[in-house]
N, C-alpha and C. Protein backbone atom coordinates (compact mmCIF):
# COMPACT_ATOMS: atom_id res chain seq x y z
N UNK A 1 28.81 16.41 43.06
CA UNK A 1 29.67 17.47 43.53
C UNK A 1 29.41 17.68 45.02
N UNK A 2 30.94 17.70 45.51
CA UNK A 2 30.16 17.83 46.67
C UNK A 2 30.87 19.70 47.17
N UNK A 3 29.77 20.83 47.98
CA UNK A 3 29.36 21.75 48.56
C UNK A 3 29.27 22.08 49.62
N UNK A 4 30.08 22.75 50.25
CA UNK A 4 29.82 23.78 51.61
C UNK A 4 28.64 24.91 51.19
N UNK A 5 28.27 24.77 52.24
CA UNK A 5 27.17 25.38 52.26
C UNK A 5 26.92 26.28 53.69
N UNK A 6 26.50 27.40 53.77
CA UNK A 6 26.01 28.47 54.83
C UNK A 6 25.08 27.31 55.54
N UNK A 7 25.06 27.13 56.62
CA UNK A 7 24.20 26.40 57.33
C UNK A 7 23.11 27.24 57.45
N UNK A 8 22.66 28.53 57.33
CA UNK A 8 21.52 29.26 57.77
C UNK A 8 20.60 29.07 56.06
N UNK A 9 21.10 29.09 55.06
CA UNK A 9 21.03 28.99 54.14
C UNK A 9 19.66 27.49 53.53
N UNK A 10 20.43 26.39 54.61
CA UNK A 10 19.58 24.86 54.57
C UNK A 10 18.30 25.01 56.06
N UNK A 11 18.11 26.06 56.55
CA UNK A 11 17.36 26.49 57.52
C UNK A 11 17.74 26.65 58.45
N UNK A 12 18.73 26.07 59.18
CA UNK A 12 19.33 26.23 60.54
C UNK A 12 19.41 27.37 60.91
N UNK A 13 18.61 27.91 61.99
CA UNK A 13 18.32 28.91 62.87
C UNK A 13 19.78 30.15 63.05
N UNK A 14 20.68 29.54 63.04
CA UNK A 14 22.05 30.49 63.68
C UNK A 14 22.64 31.61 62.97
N UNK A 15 21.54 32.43 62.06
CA UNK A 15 21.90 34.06 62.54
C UNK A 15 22.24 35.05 63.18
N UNK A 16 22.84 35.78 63.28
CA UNK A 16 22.82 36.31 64.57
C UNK A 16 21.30 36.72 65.34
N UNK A 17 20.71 37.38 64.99
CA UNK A 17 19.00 36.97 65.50
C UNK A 17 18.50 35.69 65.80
N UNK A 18 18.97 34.75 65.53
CA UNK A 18 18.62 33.36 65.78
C UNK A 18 17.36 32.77 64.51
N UNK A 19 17.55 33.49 63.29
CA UNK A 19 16.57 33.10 62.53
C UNK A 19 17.35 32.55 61.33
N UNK A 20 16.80 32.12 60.43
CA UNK A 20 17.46 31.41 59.07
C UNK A 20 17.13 32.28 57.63
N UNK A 21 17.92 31.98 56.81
CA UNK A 21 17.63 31.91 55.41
C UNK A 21 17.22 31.37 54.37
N UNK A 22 16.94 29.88 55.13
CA UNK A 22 16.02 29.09 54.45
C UNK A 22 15.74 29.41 53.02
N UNK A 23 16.24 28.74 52.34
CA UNK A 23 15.42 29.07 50.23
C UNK A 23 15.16 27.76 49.81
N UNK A 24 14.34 27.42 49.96
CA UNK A 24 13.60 26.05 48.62
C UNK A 24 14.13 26.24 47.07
N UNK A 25 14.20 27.82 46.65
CA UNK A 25 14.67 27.65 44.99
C UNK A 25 16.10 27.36 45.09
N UNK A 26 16.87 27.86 46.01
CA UNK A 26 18.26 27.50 45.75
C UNK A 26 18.79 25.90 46.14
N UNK A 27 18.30 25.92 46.98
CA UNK A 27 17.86 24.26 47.36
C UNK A 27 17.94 23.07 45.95
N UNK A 28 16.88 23.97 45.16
CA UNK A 28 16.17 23.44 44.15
C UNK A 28 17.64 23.35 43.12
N UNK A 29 18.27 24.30 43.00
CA UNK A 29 19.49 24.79 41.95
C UNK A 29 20.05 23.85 42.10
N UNK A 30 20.59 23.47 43.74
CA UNK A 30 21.52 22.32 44.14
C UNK A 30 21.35 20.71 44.08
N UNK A 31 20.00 20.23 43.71
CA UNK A 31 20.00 19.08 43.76
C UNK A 31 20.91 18.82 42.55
N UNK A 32 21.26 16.80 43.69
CA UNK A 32 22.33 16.34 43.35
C UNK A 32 23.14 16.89 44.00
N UNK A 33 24.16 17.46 44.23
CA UNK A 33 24.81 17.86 45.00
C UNK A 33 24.99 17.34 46.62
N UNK A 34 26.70 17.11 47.32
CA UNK A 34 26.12 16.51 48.65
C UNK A 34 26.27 17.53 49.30
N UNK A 35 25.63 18.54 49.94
CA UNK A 35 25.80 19.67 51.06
C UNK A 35 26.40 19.71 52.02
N UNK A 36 27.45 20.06 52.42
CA UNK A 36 28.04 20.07 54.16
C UNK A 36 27.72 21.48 54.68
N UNK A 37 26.76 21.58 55.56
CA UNK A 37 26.64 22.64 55.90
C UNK A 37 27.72 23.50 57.06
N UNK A 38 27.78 24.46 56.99
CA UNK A 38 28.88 25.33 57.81
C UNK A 38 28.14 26.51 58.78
N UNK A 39 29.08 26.96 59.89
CA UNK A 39 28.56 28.39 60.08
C UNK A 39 29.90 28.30 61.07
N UNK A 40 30.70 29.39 60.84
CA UNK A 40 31.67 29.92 61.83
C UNK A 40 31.24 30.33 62.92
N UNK A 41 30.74 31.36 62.64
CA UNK A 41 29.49 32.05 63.98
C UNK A 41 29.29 31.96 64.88
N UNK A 42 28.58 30.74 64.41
CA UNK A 42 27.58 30.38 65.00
C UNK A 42 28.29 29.18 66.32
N UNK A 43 29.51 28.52 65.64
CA UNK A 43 30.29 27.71 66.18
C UNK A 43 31.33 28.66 67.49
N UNK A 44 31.29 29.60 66.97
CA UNK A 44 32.66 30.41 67.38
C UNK A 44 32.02 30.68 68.49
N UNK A 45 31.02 31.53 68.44
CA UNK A 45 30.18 32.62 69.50
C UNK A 45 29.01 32.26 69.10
N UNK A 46 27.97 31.28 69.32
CA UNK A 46 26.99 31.10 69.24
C UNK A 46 25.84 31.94 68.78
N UNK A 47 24.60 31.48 69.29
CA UNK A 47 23.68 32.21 68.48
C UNK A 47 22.27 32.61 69.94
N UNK A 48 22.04 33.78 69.54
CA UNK A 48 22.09 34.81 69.36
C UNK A 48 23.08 35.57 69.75
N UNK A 49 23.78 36.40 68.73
CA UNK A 49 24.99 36.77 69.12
C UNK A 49 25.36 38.50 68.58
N UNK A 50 26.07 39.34 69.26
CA UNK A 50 26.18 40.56 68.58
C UNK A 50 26.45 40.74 67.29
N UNK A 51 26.16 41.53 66.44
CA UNK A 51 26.97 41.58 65.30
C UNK A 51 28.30 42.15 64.62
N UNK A 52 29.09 42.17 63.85
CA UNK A 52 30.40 41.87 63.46
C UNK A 52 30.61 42.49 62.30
N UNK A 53 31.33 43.49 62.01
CA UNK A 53 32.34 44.09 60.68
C UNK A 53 33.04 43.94 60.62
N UNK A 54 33.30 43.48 59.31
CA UNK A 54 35.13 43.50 58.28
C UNK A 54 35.39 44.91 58.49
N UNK A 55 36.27 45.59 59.51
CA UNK A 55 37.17 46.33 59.38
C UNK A 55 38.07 46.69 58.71
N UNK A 56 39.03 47.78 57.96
CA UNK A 56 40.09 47.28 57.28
C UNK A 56 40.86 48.52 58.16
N UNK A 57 42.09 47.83 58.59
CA UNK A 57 43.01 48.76 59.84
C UNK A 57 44.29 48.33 59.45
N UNK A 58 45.12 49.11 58.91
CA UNK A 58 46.73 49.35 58.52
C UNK A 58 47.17 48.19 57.81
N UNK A 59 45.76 47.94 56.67
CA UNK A 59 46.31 46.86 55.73
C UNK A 59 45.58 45.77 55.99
N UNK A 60 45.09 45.61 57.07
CA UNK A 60 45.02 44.07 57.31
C UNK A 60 43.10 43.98 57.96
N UNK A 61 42.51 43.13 56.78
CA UNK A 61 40.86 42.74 57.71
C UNK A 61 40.89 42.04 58.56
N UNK A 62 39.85 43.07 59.63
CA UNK A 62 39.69 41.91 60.83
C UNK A 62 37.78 41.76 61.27
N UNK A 63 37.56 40.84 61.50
CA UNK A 63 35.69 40.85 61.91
C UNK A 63 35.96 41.60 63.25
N UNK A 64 34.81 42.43 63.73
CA UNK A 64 35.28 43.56 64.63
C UNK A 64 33.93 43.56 65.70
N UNK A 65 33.62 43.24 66.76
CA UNK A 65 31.76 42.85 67.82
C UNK A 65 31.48 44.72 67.62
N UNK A 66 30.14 45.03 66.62
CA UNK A 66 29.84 46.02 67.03
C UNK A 66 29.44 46.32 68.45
N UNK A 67 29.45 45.46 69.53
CA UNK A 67 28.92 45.84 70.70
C UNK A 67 29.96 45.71 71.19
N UNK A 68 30.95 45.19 71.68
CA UNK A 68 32.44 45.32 72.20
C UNK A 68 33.87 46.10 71.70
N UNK A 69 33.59 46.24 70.16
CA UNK A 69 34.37 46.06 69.66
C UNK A 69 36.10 45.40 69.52
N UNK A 70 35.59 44.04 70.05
CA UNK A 70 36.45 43.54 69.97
C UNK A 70 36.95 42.91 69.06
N UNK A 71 38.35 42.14 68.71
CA UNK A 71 38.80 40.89 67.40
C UNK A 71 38.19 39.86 67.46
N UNK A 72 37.53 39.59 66.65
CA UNK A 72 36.36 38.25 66.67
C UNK A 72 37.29 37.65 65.45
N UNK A 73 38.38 37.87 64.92
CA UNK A 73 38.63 37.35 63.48
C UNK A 73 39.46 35.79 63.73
N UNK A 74 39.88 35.64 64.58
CA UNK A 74 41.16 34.55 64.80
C UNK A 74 40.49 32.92 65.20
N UNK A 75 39.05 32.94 65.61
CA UNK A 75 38.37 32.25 65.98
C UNK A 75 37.65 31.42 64.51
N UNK A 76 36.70 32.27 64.11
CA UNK A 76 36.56 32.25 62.47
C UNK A 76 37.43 32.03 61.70
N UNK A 77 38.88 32.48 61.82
CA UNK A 77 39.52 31.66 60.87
C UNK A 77 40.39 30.16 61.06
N UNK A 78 40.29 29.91 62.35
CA UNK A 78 40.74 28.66 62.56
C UNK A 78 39.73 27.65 62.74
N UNK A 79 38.36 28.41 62.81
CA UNK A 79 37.57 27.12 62.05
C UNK A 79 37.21 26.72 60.61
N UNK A 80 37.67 27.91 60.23
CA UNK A 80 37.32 27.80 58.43
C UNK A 80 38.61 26.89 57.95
N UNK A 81 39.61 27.07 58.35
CA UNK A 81 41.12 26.35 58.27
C UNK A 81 40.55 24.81 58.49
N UNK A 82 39.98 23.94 59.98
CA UNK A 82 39.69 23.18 60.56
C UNK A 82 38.60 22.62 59.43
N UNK A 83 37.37 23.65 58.92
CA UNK A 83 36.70 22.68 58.14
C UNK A 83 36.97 22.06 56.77
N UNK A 84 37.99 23.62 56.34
CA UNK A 84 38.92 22.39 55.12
C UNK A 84 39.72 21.71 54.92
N UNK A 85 40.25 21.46 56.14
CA UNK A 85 40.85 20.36 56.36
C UNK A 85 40.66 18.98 56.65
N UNK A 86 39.25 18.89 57.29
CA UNK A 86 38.64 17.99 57.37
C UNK A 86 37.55 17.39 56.28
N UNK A 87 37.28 18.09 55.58
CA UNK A 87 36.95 18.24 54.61
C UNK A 87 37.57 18.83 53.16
N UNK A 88 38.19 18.02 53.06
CA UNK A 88 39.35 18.11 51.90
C UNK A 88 38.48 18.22 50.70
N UNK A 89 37.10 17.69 50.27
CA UNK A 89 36.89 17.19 48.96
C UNK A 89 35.73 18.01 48.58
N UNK A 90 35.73 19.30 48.91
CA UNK A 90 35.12 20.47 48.65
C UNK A 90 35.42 20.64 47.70
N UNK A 91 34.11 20.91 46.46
CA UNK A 91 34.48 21.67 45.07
C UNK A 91 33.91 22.57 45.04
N UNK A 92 32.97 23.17 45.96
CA UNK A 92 32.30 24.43 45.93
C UNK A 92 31.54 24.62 47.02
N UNK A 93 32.10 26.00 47.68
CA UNK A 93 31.53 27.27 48.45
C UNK A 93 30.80 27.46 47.95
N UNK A 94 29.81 27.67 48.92
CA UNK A 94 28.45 28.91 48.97
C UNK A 94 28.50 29.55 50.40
N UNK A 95 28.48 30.77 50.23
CA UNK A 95 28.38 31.79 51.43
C UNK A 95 26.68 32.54 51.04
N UNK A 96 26.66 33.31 52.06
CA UNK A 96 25.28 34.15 52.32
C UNK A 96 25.79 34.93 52.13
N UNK A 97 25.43 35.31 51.27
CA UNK A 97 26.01 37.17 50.52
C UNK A 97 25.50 38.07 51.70
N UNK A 98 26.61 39.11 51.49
CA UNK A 98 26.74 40.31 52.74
C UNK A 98 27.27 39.41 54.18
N UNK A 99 28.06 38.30 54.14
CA UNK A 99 28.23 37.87 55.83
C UNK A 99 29.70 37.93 55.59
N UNK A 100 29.93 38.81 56.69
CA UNK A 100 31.32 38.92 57.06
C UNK A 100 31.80 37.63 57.24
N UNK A 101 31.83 36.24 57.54
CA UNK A 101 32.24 35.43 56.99
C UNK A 101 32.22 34.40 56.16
N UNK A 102 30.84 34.66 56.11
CA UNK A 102 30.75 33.78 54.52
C UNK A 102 30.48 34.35 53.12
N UNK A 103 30.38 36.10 53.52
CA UNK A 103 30.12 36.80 52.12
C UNK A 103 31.16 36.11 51.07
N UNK A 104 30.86 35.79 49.87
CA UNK A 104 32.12 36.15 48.74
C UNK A 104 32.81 36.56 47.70
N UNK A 105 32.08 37.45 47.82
CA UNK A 105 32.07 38.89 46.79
C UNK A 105 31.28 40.04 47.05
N UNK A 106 30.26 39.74 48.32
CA UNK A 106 29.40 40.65 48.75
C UNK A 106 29.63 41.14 49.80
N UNK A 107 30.60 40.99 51.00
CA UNK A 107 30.51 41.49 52.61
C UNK A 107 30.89 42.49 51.95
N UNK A 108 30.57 43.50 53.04
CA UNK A 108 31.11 45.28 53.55
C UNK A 108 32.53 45.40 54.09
N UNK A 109 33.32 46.13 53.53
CA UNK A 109 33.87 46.40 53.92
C UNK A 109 34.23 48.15 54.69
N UNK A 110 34.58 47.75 55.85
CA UNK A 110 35.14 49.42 56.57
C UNK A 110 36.08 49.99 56.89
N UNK A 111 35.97 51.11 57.08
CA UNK A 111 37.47 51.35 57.55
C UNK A 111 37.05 52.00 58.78
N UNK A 112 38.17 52.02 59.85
CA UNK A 112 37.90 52.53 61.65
C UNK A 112 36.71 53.22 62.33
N UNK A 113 36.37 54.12 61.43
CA UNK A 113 35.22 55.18 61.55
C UNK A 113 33.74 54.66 60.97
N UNK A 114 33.82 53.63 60.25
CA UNK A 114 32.47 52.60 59.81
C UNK A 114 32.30 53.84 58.40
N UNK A 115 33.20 54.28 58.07
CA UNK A 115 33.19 54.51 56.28
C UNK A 115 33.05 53.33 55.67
N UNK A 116 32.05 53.44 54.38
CA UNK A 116 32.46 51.87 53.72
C UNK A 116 33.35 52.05 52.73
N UNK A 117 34.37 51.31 52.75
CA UNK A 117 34.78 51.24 51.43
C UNK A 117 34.66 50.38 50.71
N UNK A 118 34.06 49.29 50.61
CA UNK A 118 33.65 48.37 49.57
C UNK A 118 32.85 47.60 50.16
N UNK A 119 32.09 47.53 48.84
CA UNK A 119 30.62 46.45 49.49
C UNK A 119 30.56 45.01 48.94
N UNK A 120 31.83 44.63 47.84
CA UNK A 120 32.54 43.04 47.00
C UNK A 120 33.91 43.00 48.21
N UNK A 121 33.62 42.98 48.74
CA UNK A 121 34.88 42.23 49.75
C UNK A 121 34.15 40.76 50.01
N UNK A 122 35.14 39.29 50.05
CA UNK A 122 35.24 38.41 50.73
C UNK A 122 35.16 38.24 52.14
N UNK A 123 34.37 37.67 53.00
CA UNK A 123 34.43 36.81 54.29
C UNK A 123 35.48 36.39 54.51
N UNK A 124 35.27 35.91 56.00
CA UNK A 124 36.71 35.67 56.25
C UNK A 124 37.23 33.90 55.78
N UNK A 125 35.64 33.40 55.89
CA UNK A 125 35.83 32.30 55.66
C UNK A 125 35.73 31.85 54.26
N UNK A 126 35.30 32.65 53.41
CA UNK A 126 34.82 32.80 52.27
C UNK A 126 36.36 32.96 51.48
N UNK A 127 37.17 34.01 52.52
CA UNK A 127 38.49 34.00 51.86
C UNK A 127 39.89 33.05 51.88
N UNK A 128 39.26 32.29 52.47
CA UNK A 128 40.51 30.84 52.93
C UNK A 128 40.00 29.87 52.15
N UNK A 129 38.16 29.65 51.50
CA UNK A 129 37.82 29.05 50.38
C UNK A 129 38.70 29.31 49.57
N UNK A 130 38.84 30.33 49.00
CA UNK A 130 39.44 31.25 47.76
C UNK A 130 40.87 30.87 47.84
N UNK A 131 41.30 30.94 49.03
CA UNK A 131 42.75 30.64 48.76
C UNK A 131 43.30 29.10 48.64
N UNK A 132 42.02 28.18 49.26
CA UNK A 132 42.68 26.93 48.50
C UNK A 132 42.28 26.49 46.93
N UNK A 133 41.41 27.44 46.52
CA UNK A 133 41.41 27.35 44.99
C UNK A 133 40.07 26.24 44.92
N UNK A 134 39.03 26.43 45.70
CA UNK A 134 37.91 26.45 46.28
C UNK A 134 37.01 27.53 45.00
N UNK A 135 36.39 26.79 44.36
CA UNK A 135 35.23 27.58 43.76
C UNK A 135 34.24 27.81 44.36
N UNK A 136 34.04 29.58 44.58
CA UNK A 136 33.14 29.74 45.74
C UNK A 136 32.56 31.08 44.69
N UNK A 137 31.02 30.88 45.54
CA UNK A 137 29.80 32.16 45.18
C UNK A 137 28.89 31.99 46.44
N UNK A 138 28.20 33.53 46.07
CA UNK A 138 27.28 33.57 46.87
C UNK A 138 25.89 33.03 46.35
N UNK A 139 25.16 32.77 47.56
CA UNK A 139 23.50 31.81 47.36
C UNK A 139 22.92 33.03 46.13
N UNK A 140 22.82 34.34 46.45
CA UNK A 140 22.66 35.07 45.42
C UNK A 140 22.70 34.87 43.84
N UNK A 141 24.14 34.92 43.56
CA UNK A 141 24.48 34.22 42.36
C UNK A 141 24.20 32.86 41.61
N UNK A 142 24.35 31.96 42.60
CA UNK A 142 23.74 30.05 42.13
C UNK A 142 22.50 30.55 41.78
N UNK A 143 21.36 31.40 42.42
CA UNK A 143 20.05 32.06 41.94
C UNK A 143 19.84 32.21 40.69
N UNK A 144 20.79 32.93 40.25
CA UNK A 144 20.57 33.71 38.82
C UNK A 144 20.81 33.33 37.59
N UNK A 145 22.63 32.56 38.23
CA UNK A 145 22.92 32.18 37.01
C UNK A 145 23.64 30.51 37.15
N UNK A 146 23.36 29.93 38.50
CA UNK A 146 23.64 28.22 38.57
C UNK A 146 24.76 28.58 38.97
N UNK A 147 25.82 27.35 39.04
CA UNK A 147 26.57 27.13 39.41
C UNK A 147 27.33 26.40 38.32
């Protein structure tokens, strides 16, 4: 099978802190499997980089620079577009639960004022998995209960 995968996830440094998530057990879940690792992010706006909320504003999510607050969303999604396209033969997402773009069932969601209203919202990239019919979870979940 082959897997997208959170690049911070297989150790690669590009958090926004510049540190990883590194897991040996999930690692462990996945053998066999061929990994392509990903990071929007990290590609988009490099690393170390401000951090970013799923907003939700007159209907529509957008990733939002808590330090600028600017639209960070259009960047992220034309590379998530770009990597499945190039990568057509994806049978399964994995995101880093809670990342605004790779959460996928776990990012935060807000509304203007940083109310949350949901904490199972999809990534952005997590949600263009989903829409090509992309079986996707978070590293969380493969944990508990496989894949």
């Amino acid at each position: 099978m082959k897997a997208a995968i959170s690049a911070c996830l297989l150790g690669n440094r590009c958090r926004y802190d510049g540190t990883d998530n590194y897991d040996p057990k999930l690692l462990g879940k996945l053998e066999g499997c061929e990994l392509v690792a990903f990071c929007p992010e990290d590609f988009c706006y490099g690393t170390p980089r401000p951090t970013m909320d799923l907003i939700e504003k007159n209907g529509q999510v957008k990733a939002i620079s808590n330090l600028t607050g600017a639209d960070l969303s259009k960047p992220i999604i034309e590379y998530a577009k770009a990597f499945f396209e190039t990568h057509k033969d994806i049978e399964l997402f994995i995101g880093k639960d809670r990342s605004p773009s790779c959460g996928v069932c776990s990012a935060r969601l807000y509304d203007p004022q940083k109310n949350l209203i949901s904490s199972k919202t999809s990534g952005l990239m997590a949600k263009e998995a989903k829409k090509r019919g992309i079986k996707a979870v978070d590293a969380e979940e493969v944990l508990e209960k496989g894949y």
